[in-house]
N, C-alpha and C. Protein backbone atom coordinates (compact mmCIF):
# COMPACT_ATOMS: atom_id res chain seq x y z
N UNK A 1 37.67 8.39 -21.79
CA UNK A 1 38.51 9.34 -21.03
C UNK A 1 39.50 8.55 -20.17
N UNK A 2 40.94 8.76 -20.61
CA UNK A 2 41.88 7.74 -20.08
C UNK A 2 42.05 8.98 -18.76
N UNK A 3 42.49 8.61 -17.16
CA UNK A 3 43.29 9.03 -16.04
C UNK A 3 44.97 9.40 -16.72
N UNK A 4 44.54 10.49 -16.55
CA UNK A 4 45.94 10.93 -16.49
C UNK A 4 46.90 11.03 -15.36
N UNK A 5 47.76 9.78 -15.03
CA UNK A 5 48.80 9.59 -13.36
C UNK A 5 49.40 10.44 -13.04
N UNK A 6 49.96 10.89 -14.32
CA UNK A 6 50.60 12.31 -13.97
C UNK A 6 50.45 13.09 -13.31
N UNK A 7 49.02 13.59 -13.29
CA UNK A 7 48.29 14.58 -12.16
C UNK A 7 48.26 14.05 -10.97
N UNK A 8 48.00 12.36 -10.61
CA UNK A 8 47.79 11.86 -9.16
C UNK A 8 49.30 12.31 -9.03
N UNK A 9 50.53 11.90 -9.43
CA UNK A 9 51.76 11.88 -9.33
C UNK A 9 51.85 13.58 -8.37
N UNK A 10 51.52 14.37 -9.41
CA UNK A 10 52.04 15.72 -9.12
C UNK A 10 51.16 15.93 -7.31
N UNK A 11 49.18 15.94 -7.48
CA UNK A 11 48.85 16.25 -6.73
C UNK A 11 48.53 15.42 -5.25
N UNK A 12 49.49 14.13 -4.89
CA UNK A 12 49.36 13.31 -3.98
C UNK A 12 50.10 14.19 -3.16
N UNK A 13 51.62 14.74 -3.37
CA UNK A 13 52.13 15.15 -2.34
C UNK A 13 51.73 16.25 -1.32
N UNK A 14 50.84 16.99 -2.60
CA UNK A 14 50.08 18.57 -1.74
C UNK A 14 48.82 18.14 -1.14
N UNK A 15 48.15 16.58 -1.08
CA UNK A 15 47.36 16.17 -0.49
C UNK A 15 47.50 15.67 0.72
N UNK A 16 48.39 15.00 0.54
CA UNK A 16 49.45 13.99 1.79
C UNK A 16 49.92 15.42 2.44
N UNK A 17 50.47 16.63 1.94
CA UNK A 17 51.05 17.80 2.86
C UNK A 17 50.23 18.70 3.93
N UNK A 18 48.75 18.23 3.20
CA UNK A 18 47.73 18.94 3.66
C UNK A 18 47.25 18.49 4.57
N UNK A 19 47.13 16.66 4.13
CA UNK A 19 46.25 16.46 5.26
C UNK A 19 46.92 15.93 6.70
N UNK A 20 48.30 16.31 6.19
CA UNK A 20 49.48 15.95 7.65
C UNK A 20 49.49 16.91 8.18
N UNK A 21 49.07 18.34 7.89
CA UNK A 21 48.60 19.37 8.68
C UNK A 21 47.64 19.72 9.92
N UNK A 22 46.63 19.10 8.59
CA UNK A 22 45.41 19.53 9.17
C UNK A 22 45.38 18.50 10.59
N UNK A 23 46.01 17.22 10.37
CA UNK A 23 46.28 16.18 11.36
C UNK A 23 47.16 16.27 12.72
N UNK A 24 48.34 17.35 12.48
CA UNK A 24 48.97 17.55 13.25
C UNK A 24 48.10 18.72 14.14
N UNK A 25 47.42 19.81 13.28
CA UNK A 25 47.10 20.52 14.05
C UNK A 25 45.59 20.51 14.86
N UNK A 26 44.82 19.71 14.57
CA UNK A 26 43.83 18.66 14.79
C UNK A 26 44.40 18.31 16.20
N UNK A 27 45.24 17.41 16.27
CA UNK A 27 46.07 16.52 17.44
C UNK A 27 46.07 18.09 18.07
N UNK A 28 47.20 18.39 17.96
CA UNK A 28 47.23 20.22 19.05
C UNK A 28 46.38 20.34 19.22
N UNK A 29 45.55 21.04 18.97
CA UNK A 29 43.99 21.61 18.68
C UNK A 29 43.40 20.61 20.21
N UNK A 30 43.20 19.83 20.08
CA UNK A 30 42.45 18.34 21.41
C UNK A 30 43.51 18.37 22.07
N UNK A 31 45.18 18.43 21.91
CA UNK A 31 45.65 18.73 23.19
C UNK A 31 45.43 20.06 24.10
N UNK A 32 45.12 21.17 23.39
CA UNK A 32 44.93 22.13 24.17
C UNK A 32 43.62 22.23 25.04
N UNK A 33 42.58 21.93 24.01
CA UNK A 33 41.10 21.56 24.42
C UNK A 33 41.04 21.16 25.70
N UNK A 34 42.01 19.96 26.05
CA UNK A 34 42.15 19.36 27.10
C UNK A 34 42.38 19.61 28.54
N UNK A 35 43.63 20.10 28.11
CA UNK A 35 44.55 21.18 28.88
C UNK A 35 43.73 22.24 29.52
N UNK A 36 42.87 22.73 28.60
CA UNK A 36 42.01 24.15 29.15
C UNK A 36 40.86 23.54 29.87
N UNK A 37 40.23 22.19 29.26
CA UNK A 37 38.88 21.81 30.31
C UNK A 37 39.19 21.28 31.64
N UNK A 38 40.88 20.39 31.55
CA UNK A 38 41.29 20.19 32.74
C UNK A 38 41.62 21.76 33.85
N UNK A 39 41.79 22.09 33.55
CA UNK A 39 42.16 23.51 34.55
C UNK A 39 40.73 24.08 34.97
N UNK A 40 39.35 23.90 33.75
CA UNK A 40 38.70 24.47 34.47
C UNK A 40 37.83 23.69 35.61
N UNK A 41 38.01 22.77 35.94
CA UNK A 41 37.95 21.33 36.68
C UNK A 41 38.58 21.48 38.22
């Protein structure tokens, strides 16, 4: 069973799109966290 690149080709970018998401909103996500435990402080 040869790898077909083609598929990494096609499905890297919707991986890389995803997980720059989930990363950005991750980051938000702990800035707010923050934000809200500092206030209740």
């Amino acid at each position: 069973m040869e790898f077909d690149f083609r598929l990494l080709i096609v499905l890297f970018p919707i991986i890389a799109a995803g997980g720059w998401a989930v990363f950005n909103i991750g980051a938000l996500a702990i800035q707010q966290g923050q934000k809200f435990l500092n206030k209740e402080n």
